[in-house]
Structures are given as structure tokens and as C-alpha cells.
C-alpha atoms as a PDB file:
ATOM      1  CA  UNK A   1      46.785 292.641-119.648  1.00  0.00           C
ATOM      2  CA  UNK A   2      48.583 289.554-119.360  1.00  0.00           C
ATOM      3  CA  UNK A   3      51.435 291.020-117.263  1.00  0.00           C
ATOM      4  CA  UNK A   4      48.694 292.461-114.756  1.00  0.00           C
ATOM      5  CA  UNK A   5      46.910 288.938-114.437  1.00  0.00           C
ATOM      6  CA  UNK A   6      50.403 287.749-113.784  1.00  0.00           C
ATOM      7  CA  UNK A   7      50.601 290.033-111.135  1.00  0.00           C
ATOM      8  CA  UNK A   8      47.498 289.734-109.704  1.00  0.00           C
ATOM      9  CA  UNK A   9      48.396 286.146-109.117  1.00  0.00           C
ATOM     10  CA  UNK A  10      51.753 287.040-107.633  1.00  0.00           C
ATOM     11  CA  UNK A  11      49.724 289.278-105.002  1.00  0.00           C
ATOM     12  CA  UNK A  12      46.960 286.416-104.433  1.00  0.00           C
ATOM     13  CA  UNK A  13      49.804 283.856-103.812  1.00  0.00           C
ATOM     14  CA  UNK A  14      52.039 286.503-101.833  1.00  0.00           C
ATOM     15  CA  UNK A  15      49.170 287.116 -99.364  1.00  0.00           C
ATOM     16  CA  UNK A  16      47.653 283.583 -99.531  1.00  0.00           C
ATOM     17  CA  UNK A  17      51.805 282.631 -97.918  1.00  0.00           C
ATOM     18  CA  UNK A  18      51.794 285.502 -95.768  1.00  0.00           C
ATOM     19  CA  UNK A  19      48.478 284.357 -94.230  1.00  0.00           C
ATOM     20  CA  UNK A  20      49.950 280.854 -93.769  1.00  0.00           C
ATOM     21  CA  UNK A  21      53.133 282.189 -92.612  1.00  0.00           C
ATOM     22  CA  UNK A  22      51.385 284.170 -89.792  1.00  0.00           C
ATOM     23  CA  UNK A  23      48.710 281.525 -89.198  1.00  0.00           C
ATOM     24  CA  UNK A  24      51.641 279.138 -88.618  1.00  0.00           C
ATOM     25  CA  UNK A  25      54.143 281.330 -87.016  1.00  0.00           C
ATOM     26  CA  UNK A  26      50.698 282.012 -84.758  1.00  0.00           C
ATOM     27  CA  UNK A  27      50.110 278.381 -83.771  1.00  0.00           C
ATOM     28  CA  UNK A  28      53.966 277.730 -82.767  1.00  0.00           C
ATOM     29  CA  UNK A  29      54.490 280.622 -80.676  1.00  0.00           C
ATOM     30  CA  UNK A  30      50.820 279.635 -78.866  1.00  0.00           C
ATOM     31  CA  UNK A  31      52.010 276.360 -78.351  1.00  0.00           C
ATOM     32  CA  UNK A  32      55.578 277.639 -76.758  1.00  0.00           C
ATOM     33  CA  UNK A  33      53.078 279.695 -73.930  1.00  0.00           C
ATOM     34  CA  UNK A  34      51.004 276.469 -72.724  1.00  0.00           C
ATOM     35  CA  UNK A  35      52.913 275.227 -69.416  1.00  0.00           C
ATOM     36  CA  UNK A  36      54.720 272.488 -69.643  1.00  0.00           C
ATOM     37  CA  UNK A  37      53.090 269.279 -67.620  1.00  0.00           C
ATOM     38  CA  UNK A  38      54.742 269.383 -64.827  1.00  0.00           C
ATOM     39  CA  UNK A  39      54.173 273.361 -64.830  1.00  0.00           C
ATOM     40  CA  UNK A  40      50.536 272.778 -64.420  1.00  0.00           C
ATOM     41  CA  UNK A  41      51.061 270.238 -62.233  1.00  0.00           C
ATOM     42  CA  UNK A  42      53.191 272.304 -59.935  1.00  0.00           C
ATOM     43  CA  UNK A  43      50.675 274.608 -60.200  1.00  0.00           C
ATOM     44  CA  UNK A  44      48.247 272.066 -58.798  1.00  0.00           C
ATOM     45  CA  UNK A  45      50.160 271.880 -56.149  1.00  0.00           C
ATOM     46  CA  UNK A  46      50.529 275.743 -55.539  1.00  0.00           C
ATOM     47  CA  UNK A  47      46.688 274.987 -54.499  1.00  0.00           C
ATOM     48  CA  UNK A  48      47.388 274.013 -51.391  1.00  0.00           C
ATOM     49  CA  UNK A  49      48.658 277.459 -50.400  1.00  0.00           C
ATOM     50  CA  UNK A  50      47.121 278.233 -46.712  1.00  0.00           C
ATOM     51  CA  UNK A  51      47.393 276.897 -43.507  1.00  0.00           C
ATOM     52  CA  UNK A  52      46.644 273.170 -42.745  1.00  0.00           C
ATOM     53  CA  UNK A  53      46.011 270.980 -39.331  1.00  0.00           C
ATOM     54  CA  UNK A  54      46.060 267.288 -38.621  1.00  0.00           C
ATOM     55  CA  UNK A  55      46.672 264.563 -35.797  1.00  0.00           C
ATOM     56  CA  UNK A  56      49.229 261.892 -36.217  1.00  0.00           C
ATOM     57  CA  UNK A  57      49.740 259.320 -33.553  1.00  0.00           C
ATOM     58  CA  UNK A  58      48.447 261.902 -30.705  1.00  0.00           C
ATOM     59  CA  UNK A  59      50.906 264.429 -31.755  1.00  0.00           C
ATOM     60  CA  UNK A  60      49.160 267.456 -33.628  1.00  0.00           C
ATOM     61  CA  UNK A  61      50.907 269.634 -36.483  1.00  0.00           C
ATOM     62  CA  UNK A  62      50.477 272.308 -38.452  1.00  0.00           C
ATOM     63  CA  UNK A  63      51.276 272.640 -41.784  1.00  0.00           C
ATOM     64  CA  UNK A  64      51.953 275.719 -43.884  1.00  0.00           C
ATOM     65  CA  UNK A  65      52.229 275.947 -47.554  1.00  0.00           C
ATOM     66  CA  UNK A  66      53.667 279.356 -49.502  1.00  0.00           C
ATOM     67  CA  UNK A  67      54.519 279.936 -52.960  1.00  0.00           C
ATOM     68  CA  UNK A  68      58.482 281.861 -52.572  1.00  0.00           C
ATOM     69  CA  UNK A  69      61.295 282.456 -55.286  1.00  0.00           C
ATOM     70  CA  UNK A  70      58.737 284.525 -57.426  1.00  0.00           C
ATOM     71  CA  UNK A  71      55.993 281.251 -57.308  1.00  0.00           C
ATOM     72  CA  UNK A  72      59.083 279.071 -58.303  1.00  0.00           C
ATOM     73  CA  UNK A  73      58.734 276.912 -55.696  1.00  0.00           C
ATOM     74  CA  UNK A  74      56.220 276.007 -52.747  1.00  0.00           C
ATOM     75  CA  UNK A  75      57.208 275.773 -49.087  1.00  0.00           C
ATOM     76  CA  UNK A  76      56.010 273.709 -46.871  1.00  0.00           C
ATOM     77  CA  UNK A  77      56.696 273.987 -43.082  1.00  0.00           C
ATOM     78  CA  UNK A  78      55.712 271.371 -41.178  1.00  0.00           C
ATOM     79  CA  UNK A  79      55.232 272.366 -37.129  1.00  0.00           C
ATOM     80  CA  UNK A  80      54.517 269.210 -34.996  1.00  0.00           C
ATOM     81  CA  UNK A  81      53.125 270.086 -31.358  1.00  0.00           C
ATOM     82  CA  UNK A  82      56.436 270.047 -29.296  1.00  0.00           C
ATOM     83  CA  UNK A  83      59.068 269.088 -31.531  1.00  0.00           C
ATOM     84  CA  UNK A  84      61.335 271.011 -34.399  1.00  0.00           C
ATOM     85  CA  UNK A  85      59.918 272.337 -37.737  1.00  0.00           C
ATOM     86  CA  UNK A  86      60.577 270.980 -41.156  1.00  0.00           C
ATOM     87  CA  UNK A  87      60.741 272.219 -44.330  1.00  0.00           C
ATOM     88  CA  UNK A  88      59.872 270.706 -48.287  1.00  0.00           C
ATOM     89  CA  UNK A  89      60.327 272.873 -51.291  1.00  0.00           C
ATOM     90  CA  UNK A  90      58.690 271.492 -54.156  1.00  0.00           C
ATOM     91  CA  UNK A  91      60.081 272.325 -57.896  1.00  0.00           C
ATOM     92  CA  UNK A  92      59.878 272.278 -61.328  1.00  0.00           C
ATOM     93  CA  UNK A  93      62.555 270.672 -63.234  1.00  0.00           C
ATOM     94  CA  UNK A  94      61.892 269.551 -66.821  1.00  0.00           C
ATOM     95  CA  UNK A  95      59.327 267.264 -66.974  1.00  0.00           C
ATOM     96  CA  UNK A  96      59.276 266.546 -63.296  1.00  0.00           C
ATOM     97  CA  UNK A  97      58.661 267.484 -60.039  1.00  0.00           C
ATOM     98  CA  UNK A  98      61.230 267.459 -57.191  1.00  0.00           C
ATOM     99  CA  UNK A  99      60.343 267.724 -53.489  1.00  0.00           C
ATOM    100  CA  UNK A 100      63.709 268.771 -51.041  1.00  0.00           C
ATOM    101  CA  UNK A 101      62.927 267.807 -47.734  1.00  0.00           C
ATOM    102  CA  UNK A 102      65.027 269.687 -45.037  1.00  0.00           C
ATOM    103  CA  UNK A 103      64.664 267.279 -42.191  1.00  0.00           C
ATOM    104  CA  UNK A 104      65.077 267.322 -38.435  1.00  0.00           C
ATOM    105  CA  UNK A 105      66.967 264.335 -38.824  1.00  0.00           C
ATOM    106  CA  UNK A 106      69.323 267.198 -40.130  1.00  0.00           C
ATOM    107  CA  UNK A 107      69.543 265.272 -43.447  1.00  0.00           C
ATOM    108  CA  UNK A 108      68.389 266.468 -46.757  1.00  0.00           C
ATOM    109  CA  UNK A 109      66.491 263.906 -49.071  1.00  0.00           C
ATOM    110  CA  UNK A 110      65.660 265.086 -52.911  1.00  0.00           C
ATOM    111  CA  UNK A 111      63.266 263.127 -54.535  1.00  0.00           C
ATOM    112  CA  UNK A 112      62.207 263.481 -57.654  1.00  0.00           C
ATOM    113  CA  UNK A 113      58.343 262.463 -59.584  1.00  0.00           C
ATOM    114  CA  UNK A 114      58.118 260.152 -62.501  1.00  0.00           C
ATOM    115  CA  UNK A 115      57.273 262.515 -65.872  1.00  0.00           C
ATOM    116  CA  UNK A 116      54.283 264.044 -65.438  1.00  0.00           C
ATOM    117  CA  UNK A 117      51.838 262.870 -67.390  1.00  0.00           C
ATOM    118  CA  UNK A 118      48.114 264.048 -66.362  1.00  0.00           C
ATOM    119  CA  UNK A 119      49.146 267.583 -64.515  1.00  0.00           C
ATOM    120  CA  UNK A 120      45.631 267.340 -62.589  1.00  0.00           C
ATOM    121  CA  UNK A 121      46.276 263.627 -61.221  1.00  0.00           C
ATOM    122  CA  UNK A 122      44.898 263.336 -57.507  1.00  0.00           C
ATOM    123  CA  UNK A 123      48.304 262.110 -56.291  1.00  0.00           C
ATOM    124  CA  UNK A 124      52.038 262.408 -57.055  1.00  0.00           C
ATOM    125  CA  UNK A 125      54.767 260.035 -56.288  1.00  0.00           C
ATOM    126  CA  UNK A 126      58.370 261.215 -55.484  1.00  0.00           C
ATOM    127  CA  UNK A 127      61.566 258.948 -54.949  1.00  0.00           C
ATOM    128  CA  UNK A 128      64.548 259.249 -53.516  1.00  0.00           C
ATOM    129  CA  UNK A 129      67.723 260.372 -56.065  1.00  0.00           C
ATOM    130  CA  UNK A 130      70.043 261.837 -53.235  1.00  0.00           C
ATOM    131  CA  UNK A 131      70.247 262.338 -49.614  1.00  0.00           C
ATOM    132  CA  UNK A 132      72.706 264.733 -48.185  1.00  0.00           C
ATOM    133  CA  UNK A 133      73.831 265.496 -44.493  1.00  0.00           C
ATOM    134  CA  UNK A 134      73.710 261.503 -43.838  1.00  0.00           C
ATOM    135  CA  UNK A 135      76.739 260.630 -41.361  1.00  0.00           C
ATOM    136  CA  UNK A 136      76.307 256.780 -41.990  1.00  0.00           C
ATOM    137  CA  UNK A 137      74.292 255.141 -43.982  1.00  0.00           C
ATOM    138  CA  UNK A 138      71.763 253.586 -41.175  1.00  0.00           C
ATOM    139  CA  UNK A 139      70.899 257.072 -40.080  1.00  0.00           C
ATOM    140  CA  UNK A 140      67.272 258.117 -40.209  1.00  0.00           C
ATOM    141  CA  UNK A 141      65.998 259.343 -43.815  1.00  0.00           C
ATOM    142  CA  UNK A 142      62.857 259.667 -45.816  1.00  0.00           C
ATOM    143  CA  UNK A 143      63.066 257.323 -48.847  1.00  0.00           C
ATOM    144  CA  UNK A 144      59.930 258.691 -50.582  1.00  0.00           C
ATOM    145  CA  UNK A 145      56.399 260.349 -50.819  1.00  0.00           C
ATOM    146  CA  UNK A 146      53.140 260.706 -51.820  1.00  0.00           C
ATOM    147  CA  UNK A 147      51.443 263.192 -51.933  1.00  0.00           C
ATOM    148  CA  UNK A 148      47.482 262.498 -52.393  1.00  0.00           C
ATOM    149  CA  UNK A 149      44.825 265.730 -52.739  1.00  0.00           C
ATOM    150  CA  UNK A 150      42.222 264.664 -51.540  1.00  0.00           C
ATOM    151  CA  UNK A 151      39.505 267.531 -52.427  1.00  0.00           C
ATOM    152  CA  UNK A 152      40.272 271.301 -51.562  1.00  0.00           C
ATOM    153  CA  UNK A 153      40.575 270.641 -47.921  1.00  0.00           C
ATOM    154  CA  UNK A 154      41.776 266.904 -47.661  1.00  0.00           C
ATOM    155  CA  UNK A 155      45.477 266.286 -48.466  1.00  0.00           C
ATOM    156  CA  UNK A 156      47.537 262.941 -47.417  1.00  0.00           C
ATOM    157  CA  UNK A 157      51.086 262.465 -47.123  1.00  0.00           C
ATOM    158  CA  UNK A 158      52.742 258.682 -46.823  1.00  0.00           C
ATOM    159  CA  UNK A 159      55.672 258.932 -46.085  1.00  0.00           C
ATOM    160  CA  UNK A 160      58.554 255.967 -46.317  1.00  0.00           C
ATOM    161  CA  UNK A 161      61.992 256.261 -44.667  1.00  0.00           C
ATOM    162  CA  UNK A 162      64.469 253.993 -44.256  1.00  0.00           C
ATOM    163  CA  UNK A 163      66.908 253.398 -40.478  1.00  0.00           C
ATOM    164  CA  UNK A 164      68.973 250.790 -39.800  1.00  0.00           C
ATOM    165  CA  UNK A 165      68.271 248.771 -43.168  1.00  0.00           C
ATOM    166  CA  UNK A 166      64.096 248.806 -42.350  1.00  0.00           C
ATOM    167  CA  UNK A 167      61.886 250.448 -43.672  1.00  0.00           C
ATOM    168  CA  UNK A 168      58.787 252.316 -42.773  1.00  0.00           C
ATOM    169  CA  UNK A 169      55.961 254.710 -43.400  1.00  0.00           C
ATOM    170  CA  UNK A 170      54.139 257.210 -41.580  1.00  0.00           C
ATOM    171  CA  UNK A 171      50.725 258.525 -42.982  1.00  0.00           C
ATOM    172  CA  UNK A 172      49.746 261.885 -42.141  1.00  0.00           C
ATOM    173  CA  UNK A 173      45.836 263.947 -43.176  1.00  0.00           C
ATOM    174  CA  UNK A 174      45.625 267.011 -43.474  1.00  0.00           C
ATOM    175  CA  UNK A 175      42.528 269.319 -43.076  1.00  0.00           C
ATOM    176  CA  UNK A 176      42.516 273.084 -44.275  1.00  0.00           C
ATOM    177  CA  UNK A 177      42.021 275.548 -41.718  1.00  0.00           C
ATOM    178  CA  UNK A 178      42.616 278.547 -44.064  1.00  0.00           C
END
């Protein structure tokens, strides 16, 4: 009898580990699907998908945003009235967020976003790391930008640039039209 209590204990403690083992092998492998923070806040972004409109300085734009890159990155194209379209692709990389702007300035700035540290902030702030396609350094570029969401159909941009050792910004609102 004493060798079958024995083993009855064995079999409680066996299961009473396997149980903890799966519990805990559970909890890690949950934890490994959440998104990272600047996943979720990329996917904040990827809310802006749809076709936008504004006014800046009498000139009117349109503004398209599409998730491409199988919802790797979003697009923006950015159509003012008249003149040439631009382009922004907005990534993930680590714990940040990098916005490529492909200019008509025919430069490209990459900025990059602090860590992100509340995914569903209103507004996200990107700064210049590199600019390529400059030919000297007092040529034209965007220096930075933030990106504000205002509610579902309100965005604003302010942007800053930098030409001929000044600097600037240009504000633009967007409205949703689809």
C-alpha cells in the first residue's frame, strides 16, 4: 500500500507540473502574439486608410493613404492642385516608427519616432536621421513631422524643413472625404 500512495503522489505532483508547465508555457507564447507598441501604433495609423482633402495657403490637395507590402507599410500620396505628387511610407522598425518621405524636392528624408510608448497617443513625432538625394547641404528638405489625429476625420501635419540654414514649417488639415 505504501508503494501505491507513493505513486499516487508521483501522479498528483506529475500532473500538478504538467498543469504549470502548460499554464506557463500558455502565458509566454500569449504574450509573444500581443503587437509590439509601435505595431499597434502603426496600426493606428493604418486608420487613416481612405481618401483625404484640405486647403493650404489657397492651394488644395488631396491626400491618399493605402496599406501596401502585405499591410507592412502605409502610403501616403500627397496630390497638391497643380504641382507634382509626393509620397511617405510609414514603417515599423523595432520599437519605432519611421516615416520616408519621397519629396519633390527630389530628396529623400527618413525620420524616425521616439519609442513608442502609448500606441493610441493622438499625435506622433518623427525626426530627421538621414536625408538622401541632397546635392548641397542648403537644398530644400523636410527636417521633421507631426503627425496629429485629430478624430476619425481630422488629421494635421506640421511640417519643419530646413533651406539655406532657416528653418520653417508648414501646417496642413486634413478632412476625410472617404
Amino acid at each position: 500500500m505504501t508503494n501505491e500512495l507513493a505513486g499516487v503522489r508521483r501522479n498528483r505532483r506529475l500532473a500538478l507540473f504538467g498543469t504549470a508547465l502548460y499554464v506557463l508555457i500558455g502565458s509566454v507564447s500569449a504574450r509573444a502574439v500581443e503587437p509590439s507598441k509601435s505595431a499597434a501604433a502603426f496600426d493606428h495609423l493604418a486608420s487613416l486608410v481612405g481618401e483625404w482633402r484640405g486647403v493650404q495657403s489657397e492651394t488644395e490637395f488631396q491626400v491618399t493613404y493605402t496599406l501596401t507590402a502585405d499591410g507592412s507599410a502605409l502610403m501616403e500620396e500627397f496630390r497638391p492642385k497643380g504641382g507634382p505628387t509626393m509620397v511617405t511610407l510609414f514603417t515599423v522598425d523595432g520599437d519605432h516608427l519611421i516615416a520616408t518621405h519621397y519629396c519633390s524636392a527630389q530628396n529623400q528624408p527618413q525620420m524616425v519616432s521616439t519609442a513608442i510608448a502609448e500606441p493610441q497617443a493622438k499625435s506622433v513625432a518623427f525626426s530627421l536621421v538621414r536625408v538622401t538625394g541632397l546635392k548641397t547641404p542648403d537644398d530644400w528638405h523636410n527636417t521633421g513631422l507631426v503627425l496629429t489625429i485629430e478624430d476619425q476625420d481630422h488629421v494635421t501635419q506640421e511640417w519643419t524643413y530646413l533651406f539655406k540654414g532657416k528653418t520653417g514649417k508648414t501646417l496642413f488639415a486634413l478632412t476625410r472625404v472617404h
